[in-house]
N, C-alpha and C. Protein backbone atom coordinates (compact mmCIF):
# COMPACT_ATOMS: atom_id res chain seq x y z
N UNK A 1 0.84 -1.19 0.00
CA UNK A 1 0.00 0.00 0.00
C UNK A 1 0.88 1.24 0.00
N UNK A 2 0.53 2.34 -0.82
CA UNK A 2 1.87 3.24 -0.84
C UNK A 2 1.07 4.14 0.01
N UNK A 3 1.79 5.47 0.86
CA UNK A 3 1.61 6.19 1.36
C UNK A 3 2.09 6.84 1.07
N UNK A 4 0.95 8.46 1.32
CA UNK A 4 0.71 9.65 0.96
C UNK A 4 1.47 10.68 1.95
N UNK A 5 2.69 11.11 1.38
CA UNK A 5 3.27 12.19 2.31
C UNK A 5 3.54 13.45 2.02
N UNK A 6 3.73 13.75 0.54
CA UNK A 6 3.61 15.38 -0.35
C UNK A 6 2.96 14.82 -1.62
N UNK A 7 2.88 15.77 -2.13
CA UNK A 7 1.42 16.31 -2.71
C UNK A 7 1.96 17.13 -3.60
N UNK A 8 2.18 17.48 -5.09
CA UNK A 8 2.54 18.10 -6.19
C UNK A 8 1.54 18.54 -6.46
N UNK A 9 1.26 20.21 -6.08
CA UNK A 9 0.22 20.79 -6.98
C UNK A 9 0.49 21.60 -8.18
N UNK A 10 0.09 21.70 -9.30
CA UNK A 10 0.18 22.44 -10.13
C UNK A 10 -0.91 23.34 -10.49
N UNK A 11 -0.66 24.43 -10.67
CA UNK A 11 -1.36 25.64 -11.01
C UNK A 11 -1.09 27.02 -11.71
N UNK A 12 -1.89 27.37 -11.57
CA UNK A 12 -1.70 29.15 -12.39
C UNK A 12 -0.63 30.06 -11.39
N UNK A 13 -0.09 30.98 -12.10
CA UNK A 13 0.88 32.08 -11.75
C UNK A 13 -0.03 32.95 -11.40
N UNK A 14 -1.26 33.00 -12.35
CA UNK A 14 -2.59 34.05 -12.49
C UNK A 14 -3.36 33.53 -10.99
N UNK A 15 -4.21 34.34 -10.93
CA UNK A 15 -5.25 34.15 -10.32
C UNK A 15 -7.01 33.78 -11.02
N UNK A 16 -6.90 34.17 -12.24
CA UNK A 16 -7.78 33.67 -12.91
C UNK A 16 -8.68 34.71 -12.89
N UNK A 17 -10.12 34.45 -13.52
CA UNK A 17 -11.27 35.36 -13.31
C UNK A 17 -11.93 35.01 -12.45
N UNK A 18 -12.47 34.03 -11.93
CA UNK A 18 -13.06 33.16 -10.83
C UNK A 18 -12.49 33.57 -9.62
N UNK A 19 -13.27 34.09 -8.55
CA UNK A 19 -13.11 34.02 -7.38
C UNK A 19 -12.94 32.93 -6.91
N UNK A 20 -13.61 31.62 -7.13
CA UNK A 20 -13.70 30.14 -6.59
C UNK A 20 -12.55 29.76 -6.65
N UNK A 21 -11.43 30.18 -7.57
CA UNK A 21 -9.90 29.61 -7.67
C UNK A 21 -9.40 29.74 -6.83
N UNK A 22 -9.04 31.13 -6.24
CA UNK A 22 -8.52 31.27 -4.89
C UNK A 22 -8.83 30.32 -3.90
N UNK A 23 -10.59 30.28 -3.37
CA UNK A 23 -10.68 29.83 -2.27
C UNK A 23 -10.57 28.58 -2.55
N UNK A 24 -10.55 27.59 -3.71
CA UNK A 24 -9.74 26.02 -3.82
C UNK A 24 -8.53 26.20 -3.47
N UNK A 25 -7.88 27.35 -3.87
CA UNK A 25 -6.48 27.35 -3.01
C UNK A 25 -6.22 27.32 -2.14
N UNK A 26 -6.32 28.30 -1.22
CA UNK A 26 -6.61 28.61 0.16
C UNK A 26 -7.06 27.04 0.92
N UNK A 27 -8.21 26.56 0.38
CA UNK A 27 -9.07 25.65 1.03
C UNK A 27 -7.90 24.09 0.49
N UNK A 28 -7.18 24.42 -0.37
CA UNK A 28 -6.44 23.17 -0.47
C UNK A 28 -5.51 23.16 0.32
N UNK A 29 -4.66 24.06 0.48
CA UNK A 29 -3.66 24.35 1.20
C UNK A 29 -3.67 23.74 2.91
N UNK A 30 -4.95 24.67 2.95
CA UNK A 30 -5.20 24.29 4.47
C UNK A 30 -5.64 22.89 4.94
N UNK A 31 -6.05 22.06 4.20
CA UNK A 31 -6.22 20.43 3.67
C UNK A 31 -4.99 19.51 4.29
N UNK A 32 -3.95 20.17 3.01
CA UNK A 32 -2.85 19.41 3.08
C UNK A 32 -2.38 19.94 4.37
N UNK A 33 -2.13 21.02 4.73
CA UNK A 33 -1.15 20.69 5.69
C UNK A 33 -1.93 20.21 7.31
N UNK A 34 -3.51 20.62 7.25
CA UNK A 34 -3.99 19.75 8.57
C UNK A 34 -3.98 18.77 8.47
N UNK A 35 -3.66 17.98 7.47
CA UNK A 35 -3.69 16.52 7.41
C UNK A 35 -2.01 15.82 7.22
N UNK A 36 -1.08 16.86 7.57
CA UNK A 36 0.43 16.64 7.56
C UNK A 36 1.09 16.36 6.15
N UNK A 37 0.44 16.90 5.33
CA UNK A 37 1.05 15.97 4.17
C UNK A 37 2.02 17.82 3.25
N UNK A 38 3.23 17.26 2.96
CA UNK A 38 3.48 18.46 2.44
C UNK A 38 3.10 18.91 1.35
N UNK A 39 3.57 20.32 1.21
CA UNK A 39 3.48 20.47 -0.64
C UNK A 39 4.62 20.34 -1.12
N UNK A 40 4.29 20.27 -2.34
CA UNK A 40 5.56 20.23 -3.40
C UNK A 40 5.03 21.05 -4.42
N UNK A 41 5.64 22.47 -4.89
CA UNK A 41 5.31 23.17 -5.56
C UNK A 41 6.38 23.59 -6.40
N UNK A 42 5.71 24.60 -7.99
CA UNK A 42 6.64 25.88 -8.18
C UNK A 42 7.48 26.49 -8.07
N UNK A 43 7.31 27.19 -6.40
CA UNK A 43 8.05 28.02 -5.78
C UNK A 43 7.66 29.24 -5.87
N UNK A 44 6.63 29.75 -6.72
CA UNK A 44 6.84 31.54 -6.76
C UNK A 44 5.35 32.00 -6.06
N UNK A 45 5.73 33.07 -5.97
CA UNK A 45 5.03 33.63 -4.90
C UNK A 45 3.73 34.44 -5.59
N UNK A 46 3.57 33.84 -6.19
CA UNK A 46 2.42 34.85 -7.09
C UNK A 46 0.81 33.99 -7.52
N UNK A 47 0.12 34.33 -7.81
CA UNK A 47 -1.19 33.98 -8.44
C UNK A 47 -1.65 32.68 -7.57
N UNK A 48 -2.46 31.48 -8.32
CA UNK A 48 -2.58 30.50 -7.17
C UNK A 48 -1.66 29.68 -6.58
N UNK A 49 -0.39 29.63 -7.02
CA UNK A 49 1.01 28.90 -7.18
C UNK A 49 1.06 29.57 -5.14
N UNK A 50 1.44 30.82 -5.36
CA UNK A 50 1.14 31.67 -3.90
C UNK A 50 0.31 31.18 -2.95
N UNK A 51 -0.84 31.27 -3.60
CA UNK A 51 -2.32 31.16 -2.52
C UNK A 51 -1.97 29.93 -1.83
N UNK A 52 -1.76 28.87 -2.75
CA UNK A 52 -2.03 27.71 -1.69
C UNK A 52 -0.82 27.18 -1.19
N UNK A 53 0.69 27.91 -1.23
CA UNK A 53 1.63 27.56 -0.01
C UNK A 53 1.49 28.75 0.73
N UNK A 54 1.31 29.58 1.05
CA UNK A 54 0.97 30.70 1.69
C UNK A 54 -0.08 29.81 2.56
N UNK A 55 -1.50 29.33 2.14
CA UNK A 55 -2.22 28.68 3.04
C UNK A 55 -1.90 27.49 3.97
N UNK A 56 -0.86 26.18 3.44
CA UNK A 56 0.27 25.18 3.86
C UNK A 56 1.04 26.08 5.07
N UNK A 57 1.77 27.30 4.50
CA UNK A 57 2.29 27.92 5.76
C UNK A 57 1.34 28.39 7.20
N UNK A 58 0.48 28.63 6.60
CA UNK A 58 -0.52 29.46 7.53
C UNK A 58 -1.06 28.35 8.68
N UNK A 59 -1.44 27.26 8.13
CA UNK A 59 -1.86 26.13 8.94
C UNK A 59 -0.40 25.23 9.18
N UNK A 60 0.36 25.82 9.59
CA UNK A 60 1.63 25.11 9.84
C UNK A 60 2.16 23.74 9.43
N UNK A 61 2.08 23.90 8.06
CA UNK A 61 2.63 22.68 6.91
C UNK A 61 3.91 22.99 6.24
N UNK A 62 4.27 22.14 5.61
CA UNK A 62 5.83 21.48 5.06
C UNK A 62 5.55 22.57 3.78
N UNK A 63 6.37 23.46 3.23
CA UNK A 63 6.87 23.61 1.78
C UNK A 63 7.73 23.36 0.69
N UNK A 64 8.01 22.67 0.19
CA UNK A 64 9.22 22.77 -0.68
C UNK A 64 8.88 23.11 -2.19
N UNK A 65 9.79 24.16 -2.33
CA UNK A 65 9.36 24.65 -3.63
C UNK A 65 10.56 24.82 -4.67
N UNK A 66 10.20 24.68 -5.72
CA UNK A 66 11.31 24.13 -6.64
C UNK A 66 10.76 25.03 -7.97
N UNK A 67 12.27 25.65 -8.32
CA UNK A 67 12.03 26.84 -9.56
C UNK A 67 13.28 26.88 -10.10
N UNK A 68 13.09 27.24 -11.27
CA UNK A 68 14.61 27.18 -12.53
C UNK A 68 15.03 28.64 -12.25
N UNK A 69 16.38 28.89 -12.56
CA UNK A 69 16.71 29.78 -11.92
C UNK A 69 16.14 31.36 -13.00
N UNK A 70 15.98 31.06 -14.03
CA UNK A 70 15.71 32.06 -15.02
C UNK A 70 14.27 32.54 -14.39
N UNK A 71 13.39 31.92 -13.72
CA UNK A 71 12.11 32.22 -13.25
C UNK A 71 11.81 33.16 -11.83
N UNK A 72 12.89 32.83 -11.40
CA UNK A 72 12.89 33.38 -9.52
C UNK A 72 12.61 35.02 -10.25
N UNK A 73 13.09 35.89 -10.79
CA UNK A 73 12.31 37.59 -10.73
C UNK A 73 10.83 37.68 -11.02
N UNK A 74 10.45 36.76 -12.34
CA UNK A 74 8.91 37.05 -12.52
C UNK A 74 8.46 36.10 -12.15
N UNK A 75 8.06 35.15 -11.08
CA UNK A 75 7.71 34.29 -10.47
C UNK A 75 7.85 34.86 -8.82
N UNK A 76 8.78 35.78 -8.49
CA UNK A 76 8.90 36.21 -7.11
C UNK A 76 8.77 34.90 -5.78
N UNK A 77 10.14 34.19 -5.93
CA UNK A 77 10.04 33.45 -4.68
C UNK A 77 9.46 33.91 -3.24
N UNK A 78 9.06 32.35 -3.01
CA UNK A 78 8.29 32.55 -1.94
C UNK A 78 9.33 32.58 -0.18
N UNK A 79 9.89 33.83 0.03
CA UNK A 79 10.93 33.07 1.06
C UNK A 79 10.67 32.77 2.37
N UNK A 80 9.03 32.56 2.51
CA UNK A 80 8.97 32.00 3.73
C UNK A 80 8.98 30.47 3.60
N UNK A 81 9.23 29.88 2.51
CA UNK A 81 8.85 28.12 2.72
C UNK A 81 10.04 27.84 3.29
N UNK A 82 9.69 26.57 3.70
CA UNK A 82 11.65 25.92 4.56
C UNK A 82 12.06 25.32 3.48
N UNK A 83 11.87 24.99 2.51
CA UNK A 83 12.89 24.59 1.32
C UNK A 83 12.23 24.99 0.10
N UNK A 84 13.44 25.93 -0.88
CA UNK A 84 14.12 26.11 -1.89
C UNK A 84 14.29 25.47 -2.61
N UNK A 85 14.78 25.02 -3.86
CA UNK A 85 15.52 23.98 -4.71
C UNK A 85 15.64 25.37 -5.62
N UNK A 86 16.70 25.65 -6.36
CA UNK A 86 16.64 26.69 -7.86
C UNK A 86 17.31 25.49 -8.44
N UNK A 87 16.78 25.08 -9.98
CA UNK A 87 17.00 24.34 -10.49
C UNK A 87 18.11 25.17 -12.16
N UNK A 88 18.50 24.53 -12.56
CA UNK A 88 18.49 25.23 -14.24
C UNK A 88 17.71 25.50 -15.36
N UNK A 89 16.69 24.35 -15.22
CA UNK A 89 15.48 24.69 -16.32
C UNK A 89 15.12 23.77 -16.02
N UNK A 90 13.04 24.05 -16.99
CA UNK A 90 12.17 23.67 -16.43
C UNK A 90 12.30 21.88 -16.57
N UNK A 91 13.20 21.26 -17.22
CA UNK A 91 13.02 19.64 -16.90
C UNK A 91 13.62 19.14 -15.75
N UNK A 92 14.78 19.81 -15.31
CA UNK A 92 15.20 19.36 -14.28
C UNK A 92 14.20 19.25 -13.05
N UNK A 93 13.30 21.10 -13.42
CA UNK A 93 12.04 21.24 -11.90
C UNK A 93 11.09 20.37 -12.14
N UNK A 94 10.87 19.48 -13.13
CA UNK A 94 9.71 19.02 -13.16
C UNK A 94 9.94 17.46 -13.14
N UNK A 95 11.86 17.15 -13.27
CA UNK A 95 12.03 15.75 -12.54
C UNK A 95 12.15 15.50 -11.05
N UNK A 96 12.58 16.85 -10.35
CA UNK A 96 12.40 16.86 -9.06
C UNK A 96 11.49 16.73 -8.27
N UNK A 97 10.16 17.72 -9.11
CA UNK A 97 9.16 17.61 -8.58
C UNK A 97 8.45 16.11 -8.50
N UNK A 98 8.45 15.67 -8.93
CA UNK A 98 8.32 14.22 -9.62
C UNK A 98 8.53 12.96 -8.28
N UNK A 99 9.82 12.87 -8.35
CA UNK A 99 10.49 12.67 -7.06
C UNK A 99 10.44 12.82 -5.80
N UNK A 100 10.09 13.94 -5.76
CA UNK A 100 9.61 14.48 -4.01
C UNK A 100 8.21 14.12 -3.71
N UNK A 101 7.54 13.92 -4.86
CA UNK A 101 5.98 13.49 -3.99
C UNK A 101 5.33 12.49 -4.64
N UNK A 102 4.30 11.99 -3.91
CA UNK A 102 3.68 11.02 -3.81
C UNK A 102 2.00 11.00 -4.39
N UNK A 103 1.87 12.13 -5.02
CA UNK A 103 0.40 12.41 -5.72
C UNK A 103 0.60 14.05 -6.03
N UNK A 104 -0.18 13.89 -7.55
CA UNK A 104 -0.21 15.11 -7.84
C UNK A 104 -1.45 15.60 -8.31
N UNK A 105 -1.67 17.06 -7.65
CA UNK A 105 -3.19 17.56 -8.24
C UNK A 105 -3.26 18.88 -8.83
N UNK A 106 -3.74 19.28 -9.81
CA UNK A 106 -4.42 20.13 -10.53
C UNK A 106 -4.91 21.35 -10.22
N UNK A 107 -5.12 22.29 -9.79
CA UNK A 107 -6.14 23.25 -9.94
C UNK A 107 -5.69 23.95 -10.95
N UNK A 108 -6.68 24.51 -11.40
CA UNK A 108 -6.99 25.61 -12.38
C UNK A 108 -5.71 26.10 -12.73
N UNK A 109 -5.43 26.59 -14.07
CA UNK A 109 -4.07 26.97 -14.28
C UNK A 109 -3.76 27.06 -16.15
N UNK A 110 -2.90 27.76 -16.09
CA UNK A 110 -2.86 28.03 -18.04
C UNK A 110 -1.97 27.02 -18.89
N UNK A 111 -1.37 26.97 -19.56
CA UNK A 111 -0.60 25.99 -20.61
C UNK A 111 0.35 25.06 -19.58
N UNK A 112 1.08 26.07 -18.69
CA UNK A 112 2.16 25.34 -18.07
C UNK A 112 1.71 24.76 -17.37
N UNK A 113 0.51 24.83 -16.60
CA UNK A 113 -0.26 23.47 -15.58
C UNK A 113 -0.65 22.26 -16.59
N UNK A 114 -1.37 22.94 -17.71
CA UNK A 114 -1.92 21.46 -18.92
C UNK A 114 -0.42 21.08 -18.53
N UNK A 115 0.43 21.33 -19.01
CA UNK A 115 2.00 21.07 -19.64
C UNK A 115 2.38 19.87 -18.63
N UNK A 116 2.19 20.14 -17.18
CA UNK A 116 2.74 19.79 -16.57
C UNK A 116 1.73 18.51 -16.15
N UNK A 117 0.81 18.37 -16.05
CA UNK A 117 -0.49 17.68 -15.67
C UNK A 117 -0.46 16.90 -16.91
N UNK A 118 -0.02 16.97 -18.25
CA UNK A 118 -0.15 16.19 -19.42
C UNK A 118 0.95 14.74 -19.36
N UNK A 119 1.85 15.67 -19.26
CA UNK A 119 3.26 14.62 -18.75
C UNK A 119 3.25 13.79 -17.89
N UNK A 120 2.82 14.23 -16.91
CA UNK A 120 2.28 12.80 -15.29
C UNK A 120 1.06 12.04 -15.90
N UNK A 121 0.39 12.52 -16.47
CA UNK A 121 -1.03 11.69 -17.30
C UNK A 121 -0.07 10.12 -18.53
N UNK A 122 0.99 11.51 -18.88
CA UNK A 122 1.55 10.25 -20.00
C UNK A 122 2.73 9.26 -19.50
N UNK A 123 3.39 9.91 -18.46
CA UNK A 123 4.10 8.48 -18.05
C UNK A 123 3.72 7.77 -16.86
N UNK A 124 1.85 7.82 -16.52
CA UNK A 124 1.65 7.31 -15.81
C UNK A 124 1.17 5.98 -16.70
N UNK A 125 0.56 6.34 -17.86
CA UNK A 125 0.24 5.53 -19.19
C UNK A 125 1.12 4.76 -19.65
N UNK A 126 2.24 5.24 -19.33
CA UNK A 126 3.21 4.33 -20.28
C UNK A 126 3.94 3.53 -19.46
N UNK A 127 3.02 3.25 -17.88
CA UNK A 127 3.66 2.49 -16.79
C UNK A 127 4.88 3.38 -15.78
N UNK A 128 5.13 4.38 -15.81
CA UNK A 128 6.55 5.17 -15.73
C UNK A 128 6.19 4.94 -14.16
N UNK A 129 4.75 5.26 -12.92
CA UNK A 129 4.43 5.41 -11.88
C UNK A 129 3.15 5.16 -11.80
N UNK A 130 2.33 4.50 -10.55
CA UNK A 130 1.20 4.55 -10.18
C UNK A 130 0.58 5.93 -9.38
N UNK A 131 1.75 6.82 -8.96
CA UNK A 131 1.55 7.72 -8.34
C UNK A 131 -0.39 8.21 -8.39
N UNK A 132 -1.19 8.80 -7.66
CA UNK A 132 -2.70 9.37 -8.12
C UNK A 132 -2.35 10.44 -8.74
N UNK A 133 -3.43 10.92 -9.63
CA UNK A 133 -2.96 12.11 -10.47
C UNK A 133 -4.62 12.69 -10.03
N UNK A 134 -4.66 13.44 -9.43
CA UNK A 134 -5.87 14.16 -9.29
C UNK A 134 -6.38 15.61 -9.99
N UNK A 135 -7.60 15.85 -10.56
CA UNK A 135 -8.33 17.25 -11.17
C UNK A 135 -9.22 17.74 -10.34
N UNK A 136 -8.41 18.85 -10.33
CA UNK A 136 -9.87 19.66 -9.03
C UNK A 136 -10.28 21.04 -9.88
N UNK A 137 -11.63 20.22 -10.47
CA UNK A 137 -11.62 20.88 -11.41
C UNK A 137 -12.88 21.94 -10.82
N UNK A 138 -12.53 23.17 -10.18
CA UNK A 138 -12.96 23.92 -9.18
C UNK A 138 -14.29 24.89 -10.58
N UNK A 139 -15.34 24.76 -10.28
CA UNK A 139 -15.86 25.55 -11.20
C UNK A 139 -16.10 25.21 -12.51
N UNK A 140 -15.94 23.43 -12.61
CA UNK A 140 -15.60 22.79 -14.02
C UNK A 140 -14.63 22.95 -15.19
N UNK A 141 -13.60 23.82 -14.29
CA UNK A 141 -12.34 24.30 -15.08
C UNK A 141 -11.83 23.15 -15.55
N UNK A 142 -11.82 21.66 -15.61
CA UNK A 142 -11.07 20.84 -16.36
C UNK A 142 -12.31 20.06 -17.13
N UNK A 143 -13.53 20.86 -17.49
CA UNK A 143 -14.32 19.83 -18.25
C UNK A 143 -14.18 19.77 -19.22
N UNK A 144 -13.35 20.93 -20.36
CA UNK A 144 -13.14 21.15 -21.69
C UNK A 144 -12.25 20.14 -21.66
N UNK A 145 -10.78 19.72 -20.90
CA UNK A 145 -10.00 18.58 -20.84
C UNK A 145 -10.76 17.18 -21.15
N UNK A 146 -11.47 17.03 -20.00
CA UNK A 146 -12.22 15.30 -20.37
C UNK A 146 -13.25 15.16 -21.11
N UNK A 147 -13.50 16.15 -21.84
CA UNK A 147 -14.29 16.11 -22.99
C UNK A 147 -13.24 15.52 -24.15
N UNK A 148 -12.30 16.35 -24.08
CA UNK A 148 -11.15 16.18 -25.15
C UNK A 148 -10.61 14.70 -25.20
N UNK A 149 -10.39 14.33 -23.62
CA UNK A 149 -9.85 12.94 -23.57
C UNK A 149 -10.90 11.97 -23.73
N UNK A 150 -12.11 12.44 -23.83
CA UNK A 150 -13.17 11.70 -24.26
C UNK A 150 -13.46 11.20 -25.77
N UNK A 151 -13.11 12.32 -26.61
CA UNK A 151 -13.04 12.59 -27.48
C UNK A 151 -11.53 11.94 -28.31
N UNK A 152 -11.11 11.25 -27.68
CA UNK A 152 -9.15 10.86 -27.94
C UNK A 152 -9.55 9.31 -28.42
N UNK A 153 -10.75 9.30 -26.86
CA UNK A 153 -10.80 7.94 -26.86
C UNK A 153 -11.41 7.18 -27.81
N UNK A 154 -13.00 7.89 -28.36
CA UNK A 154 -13.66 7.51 -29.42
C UNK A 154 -12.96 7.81 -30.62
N UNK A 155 -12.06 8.42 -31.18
CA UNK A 155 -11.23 8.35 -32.08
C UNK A 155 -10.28 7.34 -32.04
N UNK A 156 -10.33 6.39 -31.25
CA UNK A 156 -9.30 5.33 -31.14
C UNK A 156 -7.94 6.04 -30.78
N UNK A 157 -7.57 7.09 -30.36
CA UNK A 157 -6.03 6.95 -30.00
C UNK A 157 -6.13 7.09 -28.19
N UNK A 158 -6.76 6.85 -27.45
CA UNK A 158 -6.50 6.06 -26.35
C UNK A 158 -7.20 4.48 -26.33
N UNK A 159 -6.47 3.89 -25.95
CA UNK A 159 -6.44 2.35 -26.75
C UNK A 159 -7.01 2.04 -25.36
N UNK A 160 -7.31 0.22 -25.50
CA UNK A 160 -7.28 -0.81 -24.79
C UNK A 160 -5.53 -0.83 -24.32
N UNK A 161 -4.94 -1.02 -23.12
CA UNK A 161 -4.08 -1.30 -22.65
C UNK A 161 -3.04 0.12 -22.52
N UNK A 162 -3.52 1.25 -23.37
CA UNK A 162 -3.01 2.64 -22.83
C UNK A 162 -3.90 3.38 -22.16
N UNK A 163 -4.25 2.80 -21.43
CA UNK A 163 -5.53 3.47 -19.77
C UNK A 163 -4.86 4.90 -19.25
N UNK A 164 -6.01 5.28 -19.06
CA UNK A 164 -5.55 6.85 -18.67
C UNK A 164 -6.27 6.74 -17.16
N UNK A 165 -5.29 6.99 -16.31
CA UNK A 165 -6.12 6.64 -14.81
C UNK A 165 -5.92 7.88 -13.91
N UNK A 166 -7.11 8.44 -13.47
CA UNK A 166 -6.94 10.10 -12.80
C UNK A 166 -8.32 9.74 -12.19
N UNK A 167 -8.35 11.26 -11.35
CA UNK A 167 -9.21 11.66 -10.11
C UNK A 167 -9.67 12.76 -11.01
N UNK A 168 -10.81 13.04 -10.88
CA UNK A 168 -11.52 14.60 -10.71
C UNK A 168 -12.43 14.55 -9.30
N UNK A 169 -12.40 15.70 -8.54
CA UNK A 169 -14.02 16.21 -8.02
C UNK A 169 -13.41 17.97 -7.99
N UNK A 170 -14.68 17.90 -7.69
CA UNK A 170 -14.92 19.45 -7.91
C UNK A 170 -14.57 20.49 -6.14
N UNK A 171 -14.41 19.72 -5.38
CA UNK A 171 -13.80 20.09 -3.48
C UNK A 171 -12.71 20.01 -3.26
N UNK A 172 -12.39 21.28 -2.97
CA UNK A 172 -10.87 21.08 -2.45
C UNK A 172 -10.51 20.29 -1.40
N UNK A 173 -12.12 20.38 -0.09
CA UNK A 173 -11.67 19.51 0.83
C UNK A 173 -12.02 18.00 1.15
N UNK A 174 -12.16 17.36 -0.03
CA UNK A 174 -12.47 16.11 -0.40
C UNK A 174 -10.86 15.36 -1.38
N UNK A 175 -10.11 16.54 -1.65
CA UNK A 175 -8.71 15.86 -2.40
C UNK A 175 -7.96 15.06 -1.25
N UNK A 176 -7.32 15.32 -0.01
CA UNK A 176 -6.74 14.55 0.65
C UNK A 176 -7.32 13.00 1.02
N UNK A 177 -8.88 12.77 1.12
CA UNK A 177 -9.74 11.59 1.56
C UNK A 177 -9.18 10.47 0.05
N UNK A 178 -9.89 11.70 -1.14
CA UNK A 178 -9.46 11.04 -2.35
C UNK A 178 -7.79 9.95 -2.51
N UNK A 179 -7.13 11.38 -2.57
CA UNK A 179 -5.72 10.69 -2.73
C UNK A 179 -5.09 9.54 -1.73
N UNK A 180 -5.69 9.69 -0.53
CA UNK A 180 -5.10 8.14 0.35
C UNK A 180 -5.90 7.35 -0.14
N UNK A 181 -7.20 7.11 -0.38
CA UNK A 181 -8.34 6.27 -0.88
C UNK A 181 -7.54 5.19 -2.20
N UNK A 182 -6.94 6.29 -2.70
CA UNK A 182 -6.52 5.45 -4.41
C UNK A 182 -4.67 5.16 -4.32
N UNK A 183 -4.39 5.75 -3.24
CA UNK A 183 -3.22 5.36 -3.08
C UNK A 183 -3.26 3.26 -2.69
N UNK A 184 -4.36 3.24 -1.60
CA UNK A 184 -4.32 2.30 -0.39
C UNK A 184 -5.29 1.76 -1.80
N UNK A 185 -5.39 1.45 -2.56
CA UNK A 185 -6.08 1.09 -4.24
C UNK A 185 -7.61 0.66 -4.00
N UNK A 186 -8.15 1.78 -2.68
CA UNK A 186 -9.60 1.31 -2.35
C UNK A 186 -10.35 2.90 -2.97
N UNK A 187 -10.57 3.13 -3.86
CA UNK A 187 -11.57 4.22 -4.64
C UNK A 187 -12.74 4.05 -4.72
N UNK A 188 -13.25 3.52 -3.71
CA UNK A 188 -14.83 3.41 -3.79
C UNK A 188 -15.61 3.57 -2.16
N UNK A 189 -14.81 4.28 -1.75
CA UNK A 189 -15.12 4.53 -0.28
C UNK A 189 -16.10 5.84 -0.25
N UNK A 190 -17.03 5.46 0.55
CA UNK A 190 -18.08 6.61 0.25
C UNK A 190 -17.78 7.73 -0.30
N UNK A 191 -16.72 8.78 -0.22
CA UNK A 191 -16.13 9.64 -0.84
C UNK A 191 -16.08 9.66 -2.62
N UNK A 192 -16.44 8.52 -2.71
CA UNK A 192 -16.40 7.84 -4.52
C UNK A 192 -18.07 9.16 -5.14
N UNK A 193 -18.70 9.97 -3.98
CA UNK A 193 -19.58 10.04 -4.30
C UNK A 193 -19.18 12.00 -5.15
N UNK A 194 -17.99 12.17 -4.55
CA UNK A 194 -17.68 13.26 -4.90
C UNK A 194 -16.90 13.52 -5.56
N UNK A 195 -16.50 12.59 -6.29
CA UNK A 195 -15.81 12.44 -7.68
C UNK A 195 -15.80 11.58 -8.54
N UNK A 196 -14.97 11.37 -9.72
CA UNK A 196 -15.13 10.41 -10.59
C UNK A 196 -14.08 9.89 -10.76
N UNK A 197 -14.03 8.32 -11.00
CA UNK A 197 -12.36 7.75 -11.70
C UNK A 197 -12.93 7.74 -12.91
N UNK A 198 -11.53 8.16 -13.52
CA UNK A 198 -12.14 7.75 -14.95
C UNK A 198 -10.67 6.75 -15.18
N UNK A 199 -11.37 5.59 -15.88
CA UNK A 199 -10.34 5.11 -16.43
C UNK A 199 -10.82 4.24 -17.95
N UNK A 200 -9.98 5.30 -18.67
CA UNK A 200 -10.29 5.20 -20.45
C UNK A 200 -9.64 3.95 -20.86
C-alpha cells in the first residue's frame, strides 16, 4: 500500500477570473497541511502557485518549492517556505518535482499546468508510476480537458491497454480523503460520491 506524504500541486501564476480559484487554493492548502502531508510546488510567490503555499504555511505545513533559476524575478520566490531547490530549467524542476511526492493535483491553471499535468497523465500511461494524479476541477475548469480525452478515446487513440487513470471532483476539501483512498487502491469509499475515476 503506498503512502501519501507530499502532494505536487500544479497551477496558475494568475489568479484567474473566478473568485472560486482562490478559495480552492486557500481551502487546499489548508487540507494538506492539517492533514500533515506536504506540498511540493513551483516556488513563486504569485497567483494561485502563492495562494495555496501561503495557506500550507498558515496552517503550519511542510513547503518545498522548486524553480529554474531564469524564473525566480517574474515568479517572485516565496521566502517564507523551509525549502528552496533553484533548479536550471524547467526539466530538471519538473524531474524533481516528480520525485519528491507522492500524488499530484491540478487546480486551475494556463498551458504550463496542462503542460505539466499532461506529462504525469503520460508516463503514468506508459507504466513510468502509479503515483494518483488528481483534477480539481474547481468551477468545471477541467471539463473542456475530459471532454477532449473523451473525445481521444472515441477516435481510437486512447487504446485498450493505454488506460488513462486520474481523479476529478470538484472540493478542495475532499482531495486529501481522495488521494489516500486510491493510493491504499480502495476508490470506492463513500467519498467515490464526490468524484469520478475515470479510467479510459
Amino acid at each position: 500500500m503506498a503512502v501519501i506524504r507530499s502532494v505536487c500541486v500544479y497551477c496558475g501564476s494568475g489568479f484567474g477570473s473566478d473568485p472560486a480559484f482562490t478559495a480552492a487554493a486557500e481551502a487546499l492548502g489548508k487540507a494538506l497541511a492539517e492533514a500533515g502531508l506536504g506540498l511540493v510546488y513551483g516556488g513563486g510567490n504569485v497567483g494561485l502557485m502563492g495562494t495555496v503555499a501561503r495557506a500550507v504555511l498558515a496552517h503550519g505545513g511542510h513547503v518545498t518549492g522548486i524553480i529554474p533559476s531564469f524564473l525566480k524575478s517574474r515568479e517572485r520566490m516565496l521566502d517564507e517556505i523551509q525549502e528552496t531547490i533553484v533548479v536550471e530549467d524547467m526539466h530538471t524542476r519538473k524531474r524533481l518535482m516528480f520525485e519528491r511526492s507522492d500524488a499530484f493535483v491540478a487546480l486551475p491553471g494556463g498551458i504550463g499546468t496542462l503542460e505539466e499535468l499532461v506529462e504525469q497523465l503520460t508516463w503514468a500511461q506508459l507504466g513510468q508510476h502509479k503515483k494518483p494524479i488528481l483534477l480539481l476541477s474547481v468551477a468545471d475548469f477541467w471539463t473542456p480537458l475530459l471532454t477532449l480525452l473523451d473525445h481521444m478515446r472515441a477516435q481510437g487513440f486512447i487504446r485498450a491497454g493505454l488506460d488513462l487513470n486520474y481523479l476529478v471532483t470538484r472540493e478542495a476539501q475532499d482531495v486529501v480523503g481522495i488521494l489516500r483512498d486510491a493510493a491504499a487502491g480502495n476508490p470506492t469509499t463513500p467519498q467515490a460520491e464526490a468524484f469520478v475515476v475515470d479510467r479510459l
